[in-house]
PDB file of N, CA and C in Angstrom:
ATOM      1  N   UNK A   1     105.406  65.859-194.408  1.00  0.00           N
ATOM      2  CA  UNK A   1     106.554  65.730-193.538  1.00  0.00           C
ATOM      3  C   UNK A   1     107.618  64.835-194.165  1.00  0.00           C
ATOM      4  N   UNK A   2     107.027  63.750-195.038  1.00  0.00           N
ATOM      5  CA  UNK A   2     107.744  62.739-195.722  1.00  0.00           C
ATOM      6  C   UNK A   2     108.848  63.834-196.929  1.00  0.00           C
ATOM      7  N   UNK A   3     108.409  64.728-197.484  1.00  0.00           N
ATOM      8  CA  UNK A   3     109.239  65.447-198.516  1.00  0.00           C
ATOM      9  C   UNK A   3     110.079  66.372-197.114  1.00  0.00           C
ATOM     10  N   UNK A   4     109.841  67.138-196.776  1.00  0.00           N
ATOM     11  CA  UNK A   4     110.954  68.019-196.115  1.00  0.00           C
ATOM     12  C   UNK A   4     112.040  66.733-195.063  1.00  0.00           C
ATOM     13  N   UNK A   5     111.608  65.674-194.733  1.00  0.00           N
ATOM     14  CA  UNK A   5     112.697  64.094-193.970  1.00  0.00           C
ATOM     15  C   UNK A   5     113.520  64.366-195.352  1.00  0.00           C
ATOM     16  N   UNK A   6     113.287  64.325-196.534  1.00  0.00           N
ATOM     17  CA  UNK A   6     113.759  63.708-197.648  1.00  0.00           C
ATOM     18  C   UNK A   6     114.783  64.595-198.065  1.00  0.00           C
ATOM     19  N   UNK A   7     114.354  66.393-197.806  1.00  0.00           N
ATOM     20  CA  UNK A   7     115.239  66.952-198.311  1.00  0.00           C
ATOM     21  C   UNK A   7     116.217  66.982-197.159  1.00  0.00           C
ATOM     22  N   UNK A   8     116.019  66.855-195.831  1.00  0.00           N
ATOM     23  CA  UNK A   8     116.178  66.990-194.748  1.00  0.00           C
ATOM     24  C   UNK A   8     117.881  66.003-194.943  1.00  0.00           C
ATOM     25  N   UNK A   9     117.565  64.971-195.413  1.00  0.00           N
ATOM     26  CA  UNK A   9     118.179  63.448-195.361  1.00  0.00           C
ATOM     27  C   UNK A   9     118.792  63.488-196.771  1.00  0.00           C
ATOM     28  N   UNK A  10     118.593  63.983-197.818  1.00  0.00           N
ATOM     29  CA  UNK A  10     119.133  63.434-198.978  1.00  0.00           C
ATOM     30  C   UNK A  10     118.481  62.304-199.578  1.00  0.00           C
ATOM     31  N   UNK A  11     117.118  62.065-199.445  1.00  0.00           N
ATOM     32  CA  UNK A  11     116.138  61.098-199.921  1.00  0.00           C
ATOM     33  C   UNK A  11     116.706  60.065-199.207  1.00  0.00           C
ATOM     34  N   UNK A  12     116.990  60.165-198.423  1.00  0.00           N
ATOM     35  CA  UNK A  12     117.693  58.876-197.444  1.00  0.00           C
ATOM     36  C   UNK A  12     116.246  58.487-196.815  1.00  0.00           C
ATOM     37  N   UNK A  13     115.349  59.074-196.169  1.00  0.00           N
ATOM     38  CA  UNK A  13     114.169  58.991-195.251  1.00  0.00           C
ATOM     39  C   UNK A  13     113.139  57.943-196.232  1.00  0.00           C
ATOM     40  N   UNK A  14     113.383  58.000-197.245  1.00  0.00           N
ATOM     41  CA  UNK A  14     112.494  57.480-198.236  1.00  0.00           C
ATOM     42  C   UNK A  14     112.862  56.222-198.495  1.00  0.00           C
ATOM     43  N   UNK A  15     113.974  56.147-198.721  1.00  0.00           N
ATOM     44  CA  UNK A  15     114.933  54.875-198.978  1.00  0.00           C
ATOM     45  C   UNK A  15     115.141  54.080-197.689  1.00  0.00           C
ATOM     46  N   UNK A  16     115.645  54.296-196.757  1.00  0.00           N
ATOM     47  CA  UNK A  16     114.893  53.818-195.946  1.00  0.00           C
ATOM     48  C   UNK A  16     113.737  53.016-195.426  1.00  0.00           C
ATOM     49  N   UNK A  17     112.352  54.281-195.575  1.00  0.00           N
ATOM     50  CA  UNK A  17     111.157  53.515-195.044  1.00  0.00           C
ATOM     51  C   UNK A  17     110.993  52.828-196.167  1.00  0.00           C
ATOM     52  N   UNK A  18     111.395  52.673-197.645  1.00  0.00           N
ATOM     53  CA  UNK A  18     111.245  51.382-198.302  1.00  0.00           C
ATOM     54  C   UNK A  18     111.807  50.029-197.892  1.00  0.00           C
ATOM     55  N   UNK A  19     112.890  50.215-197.727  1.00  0.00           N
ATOM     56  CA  UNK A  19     113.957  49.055-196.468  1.00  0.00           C
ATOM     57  C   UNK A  19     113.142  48.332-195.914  1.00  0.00           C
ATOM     58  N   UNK A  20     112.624  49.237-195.191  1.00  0.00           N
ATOM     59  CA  UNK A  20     111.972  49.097-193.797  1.00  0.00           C
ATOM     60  C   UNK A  20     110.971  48.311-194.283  1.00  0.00           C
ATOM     61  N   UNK A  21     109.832  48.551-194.989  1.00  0.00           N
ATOM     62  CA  UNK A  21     108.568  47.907-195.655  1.00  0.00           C
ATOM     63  C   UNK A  21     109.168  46.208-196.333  1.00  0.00           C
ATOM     64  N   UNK A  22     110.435  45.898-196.590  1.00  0.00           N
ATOM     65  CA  UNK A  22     110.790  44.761-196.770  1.00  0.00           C
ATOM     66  C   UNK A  22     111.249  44.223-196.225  1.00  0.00           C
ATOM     67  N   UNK A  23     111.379  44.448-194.976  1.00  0.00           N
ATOM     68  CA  UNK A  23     111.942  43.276-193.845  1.00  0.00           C
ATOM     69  C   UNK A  23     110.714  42.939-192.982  1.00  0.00           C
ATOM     70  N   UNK A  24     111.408  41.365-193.036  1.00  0.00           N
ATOM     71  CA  UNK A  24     110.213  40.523-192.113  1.00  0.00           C
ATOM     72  C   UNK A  24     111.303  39.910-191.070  1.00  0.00           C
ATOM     73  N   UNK A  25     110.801  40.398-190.189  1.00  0.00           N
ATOM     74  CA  UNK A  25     111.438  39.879-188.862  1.00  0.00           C
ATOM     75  C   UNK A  25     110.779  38.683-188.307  1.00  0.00           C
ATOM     76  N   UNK A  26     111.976  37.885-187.517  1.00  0.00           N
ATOM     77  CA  UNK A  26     111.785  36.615-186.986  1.00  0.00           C
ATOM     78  C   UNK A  26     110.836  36.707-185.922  1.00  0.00           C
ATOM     79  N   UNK A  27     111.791  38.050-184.939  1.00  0.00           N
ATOM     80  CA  UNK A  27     110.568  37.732-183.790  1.00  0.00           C
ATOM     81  C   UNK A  27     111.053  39.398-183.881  1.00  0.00           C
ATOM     82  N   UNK A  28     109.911  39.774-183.032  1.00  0.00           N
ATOM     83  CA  UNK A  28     109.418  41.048-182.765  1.00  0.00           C
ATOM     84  C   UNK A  28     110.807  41.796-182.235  1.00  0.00           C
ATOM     85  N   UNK A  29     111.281  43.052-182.577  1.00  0.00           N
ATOM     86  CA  UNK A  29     111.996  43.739-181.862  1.00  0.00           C
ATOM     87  C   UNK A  29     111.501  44.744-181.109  1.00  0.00           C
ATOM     88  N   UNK A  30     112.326  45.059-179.685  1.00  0.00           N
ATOM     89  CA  UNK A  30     111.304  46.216-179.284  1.00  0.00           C
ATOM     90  C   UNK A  30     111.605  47.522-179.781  1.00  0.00           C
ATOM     91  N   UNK A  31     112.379  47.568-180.454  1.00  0.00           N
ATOM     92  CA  UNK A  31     112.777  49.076-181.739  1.00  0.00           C
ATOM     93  C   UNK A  31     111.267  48.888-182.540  1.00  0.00           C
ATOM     94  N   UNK A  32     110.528  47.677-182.962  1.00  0.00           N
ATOM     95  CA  UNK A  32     109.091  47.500-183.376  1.00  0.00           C
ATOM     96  C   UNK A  32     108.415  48.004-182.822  1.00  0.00           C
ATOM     97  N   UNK A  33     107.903  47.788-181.529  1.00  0.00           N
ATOM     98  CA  UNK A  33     106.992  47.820-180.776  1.00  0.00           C
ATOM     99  C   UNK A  33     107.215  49.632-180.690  1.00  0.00           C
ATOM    100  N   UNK A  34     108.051  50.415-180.116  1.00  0.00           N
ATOM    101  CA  UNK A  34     108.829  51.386-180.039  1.00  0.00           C
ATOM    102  C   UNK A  34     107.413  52.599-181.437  1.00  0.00           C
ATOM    103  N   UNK A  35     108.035  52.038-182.322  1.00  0.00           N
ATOM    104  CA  UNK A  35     107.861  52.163-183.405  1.00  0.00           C
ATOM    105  C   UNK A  35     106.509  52.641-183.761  1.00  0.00           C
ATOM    106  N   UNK A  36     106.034  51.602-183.227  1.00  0.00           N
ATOM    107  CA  UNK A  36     104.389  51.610-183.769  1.00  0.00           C
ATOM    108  C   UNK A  36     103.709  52.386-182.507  1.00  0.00           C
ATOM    109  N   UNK A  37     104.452  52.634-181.316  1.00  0.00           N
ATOM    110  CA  UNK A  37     103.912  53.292-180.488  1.00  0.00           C
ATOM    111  C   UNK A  37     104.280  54.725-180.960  1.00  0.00           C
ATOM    112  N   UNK A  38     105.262  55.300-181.965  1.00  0.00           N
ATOM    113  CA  UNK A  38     105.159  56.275-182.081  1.00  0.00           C
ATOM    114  C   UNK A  38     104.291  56.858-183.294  1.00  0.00           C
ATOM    115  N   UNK A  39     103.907  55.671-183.594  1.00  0.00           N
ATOM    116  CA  UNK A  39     102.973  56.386-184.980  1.00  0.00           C
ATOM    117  C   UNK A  39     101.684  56.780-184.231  1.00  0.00           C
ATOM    118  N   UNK A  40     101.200  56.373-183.462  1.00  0.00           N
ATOM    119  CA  UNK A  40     100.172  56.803-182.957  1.00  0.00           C
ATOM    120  C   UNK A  40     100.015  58.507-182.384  1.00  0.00           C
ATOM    121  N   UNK A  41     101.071  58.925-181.771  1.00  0.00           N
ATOM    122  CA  UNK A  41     101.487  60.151-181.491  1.00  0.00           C
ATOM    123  C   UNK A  41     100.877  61.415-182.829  1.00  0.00           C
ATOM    124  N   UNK A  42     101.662  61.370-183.419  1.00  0.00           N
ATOM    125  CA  UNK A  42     100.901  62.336-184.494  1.00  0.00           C
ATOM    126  C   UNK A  42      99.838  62.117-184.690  1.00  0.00           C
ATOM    127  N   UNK A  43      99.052  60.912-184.734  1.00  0.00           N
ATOM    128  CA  UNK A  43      97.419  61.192-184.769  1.00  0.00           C
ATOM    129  C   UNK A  43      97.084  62.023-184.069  1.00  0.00           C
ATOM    130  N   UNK A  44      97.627  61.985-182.922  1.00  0.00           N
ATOM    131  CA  UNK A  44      96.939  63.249-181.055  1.00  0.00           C
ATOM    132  C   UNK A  44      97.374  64.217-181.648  1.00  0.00           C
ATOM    133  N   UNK A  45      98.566  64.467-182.251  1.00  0.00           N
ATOM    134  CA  UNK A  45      99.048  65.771-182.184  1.00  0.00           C
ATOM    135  C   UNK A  45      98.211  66.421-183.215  1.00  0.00           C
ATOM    136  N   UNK A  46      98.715  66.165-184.659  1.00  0.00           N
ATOM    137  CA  UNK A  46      98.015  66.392-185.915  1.00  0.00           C
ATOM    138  C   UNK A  46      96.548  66.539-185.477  1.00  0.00           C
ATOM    139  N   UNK A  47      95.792  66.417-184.674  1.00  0.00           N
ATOM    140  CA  UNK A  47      94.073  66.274-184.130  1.00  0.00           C
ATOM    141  C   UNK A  47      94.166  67.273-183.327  1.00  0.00           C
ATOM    142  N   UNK A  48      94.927  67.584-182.428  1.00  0.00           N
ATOM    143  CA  UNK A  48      95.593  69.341-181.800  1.00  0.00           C
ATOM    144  C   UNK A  48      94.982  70.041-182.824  1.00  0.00           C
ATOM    145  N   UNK A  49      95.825  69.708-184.018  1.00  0.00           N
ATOM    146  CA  UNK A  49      95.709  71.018-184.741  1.00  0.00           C
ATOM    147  C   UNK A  49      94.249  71.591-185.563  1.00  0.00           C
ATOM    148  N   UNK A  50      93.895  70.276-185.822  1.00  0.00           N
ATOM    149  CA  UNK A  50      92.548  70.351-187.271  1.00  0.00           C
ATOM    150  C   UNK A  50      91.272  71.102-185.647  1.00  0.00           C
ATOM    151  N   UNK A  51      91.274  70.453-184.270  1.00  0.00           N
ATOM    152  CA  UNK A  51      90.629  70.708-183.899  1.00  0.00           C
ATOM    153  C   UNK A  51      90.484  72.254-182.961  1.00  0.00           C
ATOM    154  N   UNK A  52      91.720  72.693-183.025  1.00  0.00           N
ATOM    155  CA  UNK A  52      91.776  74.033-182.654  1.00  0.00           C
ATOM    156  C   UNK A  52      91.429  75.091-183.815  1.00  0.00           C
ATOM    157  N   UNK A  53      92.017  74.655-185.299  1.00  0.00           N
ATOM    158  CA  UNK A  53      90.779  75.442-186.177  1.00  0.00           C
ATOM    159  C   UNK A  53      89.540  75.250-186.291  1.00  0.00           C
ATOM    160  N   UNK A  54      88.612  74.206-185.712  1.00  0.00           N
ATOM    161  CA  UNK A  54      87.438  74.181-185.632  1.00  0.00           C
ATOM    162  C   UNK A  54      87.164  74.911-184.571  1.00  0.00           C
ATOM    163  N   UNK A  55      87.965  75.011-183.573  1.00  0.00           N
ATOM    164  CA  UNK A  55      87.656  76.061-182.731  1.00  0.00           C
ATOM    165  C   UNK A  55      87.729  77.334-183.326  1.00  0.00           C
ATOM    166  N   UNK A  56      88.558  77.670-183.653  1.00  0.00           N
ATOM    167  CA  UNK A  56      88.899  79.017-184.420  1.00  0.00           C
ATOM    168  C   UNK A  56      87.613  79.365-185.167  1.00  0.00           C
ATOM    169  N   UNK A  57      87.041  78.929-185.755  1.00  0.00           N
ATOM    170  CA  UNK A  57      86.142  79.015-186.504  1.00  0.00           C
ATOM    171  C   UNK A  57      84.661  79.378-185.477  1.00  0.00           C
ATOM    172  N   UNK A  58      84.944  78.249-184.255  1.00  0.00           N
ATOM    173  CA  UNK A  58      84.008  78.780-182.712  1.00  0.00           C
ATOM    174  C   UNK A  58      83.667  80.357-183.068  1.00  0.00           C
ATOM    175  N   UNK A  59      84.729  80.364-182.229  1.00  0.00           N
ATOM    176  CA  UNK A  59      85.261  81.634-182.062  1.00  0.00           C
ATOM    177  C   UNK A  59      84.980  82.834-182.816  1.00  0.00           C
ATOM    178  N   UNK A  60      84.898  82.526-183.675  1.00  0.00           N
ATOM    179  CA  UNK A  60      84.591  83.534-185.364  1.00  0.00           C
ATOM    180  C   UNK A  60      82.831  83.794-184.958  1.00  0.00           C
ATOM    181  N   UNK A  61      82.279  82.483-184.921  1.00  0.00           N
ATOM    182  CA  UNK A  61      80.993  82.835-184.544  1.00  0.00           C
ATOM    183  C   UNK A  61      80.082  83.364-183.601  1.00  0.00           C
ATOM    184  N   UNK A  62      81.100  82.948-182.112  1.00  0.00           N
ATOM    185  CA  UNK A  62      80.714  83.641-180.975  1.00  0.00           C
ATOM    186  C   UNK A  62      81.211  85.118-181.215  1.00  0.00           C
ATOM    187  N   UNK A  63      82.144  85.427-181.964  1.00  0.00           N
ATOM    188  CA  UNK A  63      82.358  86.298-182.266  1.00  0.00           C
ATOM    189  C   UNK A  63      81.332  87.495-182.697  1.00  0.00           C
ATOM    190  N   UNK A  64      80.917  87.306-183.773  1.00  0.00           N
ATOM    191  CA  UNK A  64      79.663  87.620-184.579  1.00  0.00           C
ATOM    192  C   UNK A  64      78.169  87.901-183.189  1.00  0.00           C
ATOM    193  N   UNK A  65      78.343  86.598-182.194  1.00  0.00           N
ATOM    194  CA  UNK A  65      76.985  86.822-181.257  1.00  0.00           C
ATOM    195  C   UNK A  65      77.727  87.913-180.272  1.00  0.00           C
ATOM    196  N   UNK A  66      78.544  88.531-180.225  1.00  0.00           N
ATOM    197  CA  UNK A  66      78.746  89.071-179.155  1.00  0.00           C
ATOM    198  C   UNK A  66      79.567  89.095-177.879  1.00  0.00           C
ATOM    199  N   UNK A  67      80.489  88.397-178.171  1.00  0.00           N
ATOM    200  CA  UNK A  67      81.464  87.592-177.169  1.00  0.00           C
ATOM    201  C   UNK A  67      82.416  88.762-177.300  1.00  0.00           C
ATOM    202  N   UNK A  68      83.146  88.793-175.581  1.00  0.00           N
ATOM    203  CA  UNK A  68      83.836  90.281-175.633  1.00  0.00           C
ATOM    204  C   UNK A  68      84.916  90.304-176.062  1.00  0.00           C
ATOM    205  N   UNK A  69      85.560  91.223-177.066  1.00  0.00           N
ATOM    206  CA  UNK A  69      86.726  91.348-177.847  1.00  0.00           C
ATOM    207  C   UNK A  69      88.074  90.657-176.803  1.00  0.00           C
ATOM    208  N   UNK A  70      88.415  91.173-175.495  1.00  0.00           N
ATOM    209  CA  UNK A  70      88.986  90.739-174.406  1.00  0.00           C
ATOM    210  C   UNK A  70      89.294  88.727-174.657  1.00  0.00           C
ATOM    211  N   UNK A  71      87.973  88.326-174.469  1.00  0.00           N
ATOM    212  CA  UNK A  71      88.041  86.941-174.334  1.00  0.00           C
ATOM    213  C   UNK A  71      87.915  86.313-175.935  1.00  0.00           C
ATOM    214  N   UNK A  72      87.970  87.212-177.100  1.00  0.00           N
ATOM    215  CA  UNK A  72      88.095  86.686-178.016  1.00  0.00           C
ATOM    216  C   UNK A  72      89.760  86.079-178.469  1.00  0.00           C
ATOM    217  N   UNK A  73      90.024  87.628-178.194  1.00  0.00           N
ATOM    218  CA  UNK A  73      91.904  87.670-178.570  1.00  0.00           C
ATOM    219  C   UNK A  73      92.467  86.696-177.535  1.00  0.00           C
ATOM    220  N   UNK A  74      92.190  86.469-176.552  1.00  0.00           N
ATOM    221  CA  UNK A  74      92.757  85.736-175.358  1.00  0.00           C
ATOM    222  C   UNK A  74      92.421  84.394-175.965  1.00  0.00           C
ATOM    223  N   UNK A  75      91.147  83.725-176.428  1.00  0.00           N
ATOM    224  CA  UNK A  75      91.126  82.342-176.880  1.00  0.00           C
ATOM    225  C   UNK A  75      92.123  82.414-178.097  1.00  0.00           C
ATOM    226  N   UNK A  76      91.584  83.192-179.028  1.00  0.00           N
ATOM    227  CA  UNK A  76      92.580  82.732-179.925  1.00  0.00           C
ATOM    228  C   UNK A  76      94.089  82.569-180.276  1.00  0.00           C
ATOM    229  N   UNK A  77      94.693  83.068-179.121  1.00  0.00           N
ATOM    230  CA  UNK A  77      96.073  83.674-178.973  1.00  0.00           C
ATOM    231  C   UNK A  77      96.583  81.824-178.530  1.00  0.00           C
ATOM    232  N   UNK A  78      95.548  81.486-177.288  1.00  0.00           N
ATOM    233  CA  UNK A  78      95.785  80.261-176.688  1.00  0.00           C
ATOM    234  C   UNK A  78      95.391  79.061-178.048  1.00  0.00           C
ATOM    235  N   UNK A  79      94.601  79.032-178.791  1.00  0.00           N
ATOM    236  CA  UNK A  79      94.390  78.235-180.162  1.00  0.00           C
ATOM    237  C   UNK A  79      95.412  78.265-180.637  1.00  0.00           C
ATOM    238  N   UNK A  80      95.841  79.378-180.775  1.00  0.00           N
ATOM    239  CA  UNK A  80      96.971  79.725-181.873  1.00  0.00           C
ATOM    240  C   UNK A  80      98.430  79.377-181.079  1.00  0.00           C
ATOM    241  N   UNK A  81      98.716  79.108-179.715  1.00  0.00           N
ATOM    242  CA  UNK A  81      99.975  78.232-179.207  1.00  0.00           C
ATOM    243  C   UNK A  81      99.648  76.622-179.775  1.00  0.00           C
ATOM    244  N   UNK A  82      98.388  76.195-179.164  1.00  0.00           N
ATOM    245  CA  UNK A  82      98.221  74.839-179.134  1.00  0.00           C
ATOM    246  C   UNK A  82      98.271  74.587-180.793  1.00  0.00           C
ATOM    247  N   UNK A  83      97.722  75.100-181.582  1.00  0.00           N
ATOM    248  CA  UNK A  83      98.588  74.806-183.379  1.00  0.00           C
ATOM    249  C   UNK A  83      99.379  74.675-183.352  1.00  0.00           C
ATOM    250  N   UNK A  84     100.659  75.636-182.929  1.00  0.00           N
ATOM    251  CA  UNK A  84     102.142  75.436-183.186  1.00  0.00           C
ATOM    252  C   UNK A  84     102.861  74.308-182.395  1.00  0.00           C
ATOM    253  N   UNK A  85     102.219  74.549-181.193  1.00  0.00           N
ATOM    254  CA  UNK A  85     102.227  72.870-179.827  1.00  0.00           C
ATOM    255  C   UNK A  85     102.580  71.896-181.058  1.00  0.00           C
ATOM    256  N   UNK A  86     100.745  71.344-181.291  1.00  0.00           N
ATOM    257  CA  UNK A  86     101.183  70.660-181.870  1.00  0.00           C
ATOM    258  C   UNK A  86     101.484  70.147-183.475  1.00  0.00           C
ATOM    259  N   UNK A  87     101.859  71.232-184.451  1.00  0.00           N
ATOM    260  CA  UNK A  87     102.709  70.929-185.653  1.00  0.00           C
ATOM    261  C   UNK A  87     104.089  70.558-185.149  1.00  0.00           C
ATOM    262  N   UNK A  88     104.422  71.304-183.958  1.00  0.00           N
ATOM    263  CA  UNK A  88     106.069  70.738-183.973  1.00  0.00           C
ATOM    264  C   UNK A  88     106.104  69.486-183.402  1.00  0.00           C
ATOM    265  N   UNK A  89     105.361  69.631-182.297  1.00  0.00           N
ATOM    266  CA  UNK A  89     105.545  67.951-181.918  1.00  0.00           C
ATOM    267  C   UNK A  89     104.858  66.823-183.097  1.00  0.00           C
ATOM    268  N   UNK A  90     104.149  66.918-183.911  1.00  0.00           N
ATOM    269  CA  UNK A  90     104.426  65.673-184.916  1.00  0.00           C
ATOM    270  C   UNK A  90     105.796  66.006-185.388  1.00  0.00           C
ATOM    271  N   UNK A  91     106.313  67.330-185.809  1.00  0.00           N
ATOM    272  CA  UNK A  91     107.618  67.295-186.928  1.00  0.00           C
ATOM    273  C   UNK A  91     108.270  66.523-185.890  1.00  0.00           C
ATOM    274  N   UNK A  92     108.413  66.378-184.582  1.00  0.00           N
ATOM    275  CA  UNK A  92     109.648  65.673-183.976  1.00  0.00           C
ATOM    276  C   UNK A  92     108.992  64.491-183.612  1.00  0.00           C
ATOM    277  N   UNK A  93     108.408  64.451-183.661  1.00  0.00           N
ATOM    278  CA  UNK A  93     107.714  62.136-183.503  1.00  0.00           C
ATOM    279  C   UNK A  93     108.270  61.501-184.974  1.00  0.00           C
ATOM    280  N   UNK A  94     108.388  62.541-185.993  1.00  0.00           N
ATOM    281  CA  UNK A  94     108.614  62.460-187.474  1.00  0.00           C
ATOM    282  C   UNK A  94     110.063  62.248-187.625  1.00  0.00           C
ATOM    283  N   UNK A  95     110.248  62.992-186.805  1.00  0.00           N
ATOM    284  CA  UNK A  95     112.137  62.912-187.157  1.00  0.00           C
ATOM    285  C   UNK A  95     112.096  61.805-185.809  1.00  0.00           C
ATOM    286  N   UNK A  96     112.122  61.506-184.756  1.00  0.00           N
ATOM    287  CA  UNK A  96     112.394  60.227-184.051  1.00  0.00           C
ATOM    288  C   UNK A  96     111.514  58.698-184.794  1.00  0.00           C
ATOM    289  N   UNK A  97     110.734  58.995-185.307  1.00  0.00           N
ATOM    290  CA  UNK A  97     110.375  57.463-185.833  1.00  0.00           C
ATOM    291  C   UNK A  97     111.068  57.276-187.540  1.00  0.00           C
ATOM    292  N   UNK A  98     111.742  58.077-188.055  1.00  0.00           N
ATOM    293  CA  UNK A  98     112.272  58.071-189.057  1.00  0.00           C
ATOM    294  C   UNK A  98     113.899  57.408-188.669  1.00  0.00           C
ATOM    295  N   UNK A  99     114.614  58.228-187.790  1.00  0.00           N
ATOM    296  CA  UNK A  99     115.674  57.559-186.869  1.00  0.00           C
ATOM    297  C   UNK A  99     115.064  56.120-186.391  1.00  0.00           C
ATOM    298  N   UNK A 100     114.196  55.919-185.902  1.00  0.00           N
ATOM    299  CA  UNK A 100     114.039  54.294-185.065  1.00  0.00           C
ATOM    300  C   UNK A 100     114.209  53.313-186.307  1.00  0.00           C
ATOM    301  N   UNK A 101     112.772  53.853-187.848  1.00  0.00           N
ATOM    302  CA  UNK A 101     113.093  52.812-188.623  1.00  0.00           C
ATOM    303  C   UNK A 101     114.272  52.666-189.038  1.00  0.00           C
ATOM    304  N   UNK A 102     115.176  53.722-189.765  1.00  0.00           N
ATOM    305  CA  UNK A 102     116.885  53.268-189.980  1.00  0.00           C
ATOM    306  C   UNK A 102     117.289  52.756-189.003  1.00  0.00           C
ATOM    307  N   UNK A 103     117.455  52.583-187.325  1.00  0.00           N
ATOM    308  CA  UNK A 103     117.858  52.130-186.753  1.00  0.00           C
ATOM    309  C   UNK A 103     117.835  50.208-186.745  1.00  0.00           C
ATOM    310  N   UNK A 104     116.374  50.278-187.122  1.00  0.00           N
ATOM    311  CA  UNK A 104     115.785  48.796-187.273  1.00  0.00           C
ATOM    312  C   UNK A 104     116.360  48.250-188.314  1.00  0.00           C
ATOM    313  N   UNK A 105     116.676  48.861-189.776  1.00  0.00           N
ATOM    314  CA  UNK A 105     117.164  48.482-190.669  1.00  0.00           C
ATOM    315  C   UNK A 105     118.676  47.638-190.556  1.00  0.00           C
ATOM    316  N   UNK A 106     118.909  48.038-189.110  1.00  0.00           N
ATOM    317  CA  UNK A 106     121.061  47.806-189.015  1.00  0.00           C
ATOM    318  C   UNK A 106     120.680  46.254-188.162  1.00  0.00           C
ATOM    319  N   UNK A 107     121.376  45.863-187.911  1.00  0.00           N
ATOM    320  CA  UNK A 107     121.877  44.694-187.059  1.00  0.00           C
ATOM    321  C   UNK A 107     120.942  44.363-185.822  1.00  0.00           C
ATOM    322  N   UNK A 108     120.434  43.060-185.680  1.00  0.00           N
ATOM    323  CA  UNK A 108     119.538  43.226-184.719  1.00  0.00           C
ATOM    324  C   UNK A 108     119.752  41.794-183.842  1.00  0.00           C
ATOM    325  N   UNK A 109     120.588  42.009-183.121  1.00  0.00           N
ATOM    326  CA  UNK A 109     120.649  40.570-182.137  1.00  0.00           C
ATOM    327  C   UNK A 109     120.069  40.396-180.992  1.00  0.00           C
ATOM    328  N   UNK A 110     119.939  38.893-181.422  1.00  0.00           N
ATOM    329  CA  UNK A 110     118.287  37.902-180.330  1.00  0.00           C
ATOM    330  C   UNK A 110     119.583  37.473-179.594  1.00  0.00           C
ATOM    331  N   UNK A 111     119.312  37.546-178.271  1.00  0.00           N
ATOM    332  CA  UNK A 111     119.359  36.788-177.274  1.00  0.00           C
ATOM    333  C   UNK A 111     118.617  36.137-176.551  1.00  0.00           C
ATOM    334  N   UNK A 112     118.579  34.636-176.539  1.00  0.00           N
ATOM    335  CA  UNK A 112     117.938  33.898-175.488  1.00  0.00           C
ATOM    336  C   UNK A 112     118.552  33.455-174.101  1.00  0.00           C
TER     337      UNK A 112
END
């Protein structure tokens, strides 16, 4: 996802999350917090996907025992949304946490 941000951006996405990896902040921003709550997201999503081809693969075998053509095509049709579900939703947690870190990179005023 990091190469297509890049061509996406003009290697800007890259340059960037290097930025980003060298700033040490005073006190926490919630563009941080923000942040790290979205990295977690593609783990769920990206885990959508690896685990609906393990289903797929189910499927292949119940297949083989006898499972009726009807409820085969019908699971896999529904596998085969929840893949695309979720590849796009990481590509867009990808493109919003790529925006948050440049965002973090600009001007950041504390008020007490």
């Amino acid at each position: 996802m990091d190469r297509w941000a890049d061509d996406r951006t003009d290697g800007q996405h890259t340059k960037n999350w290097n930025a980003y990896l060298q700033v040490a902040f005073k006190s926490d921003p919630i563009g941080r917090r923000y942040a790290r709550s979205l990295v977690l997201r593609p783990k769920f999503e990206l885990g959508v996907f690896f685990a609906m081809v393990s289903a797929g693969l189910g499927l292949v075998w119940l297949g083989t025992l006898g499972l009726r053509c009807s409820v085969l095509i019908s699971c896999s049709l529904l596998g085969l949304l929840f893949i695309v579900w979720g590849l796009v939703e990481a590509s867009d947690t990808h493109k919003v946490l790529s925006k948050t870190r440049a965002a973090l990179l600009g001007t950041i005023r504390v008020v007490e």
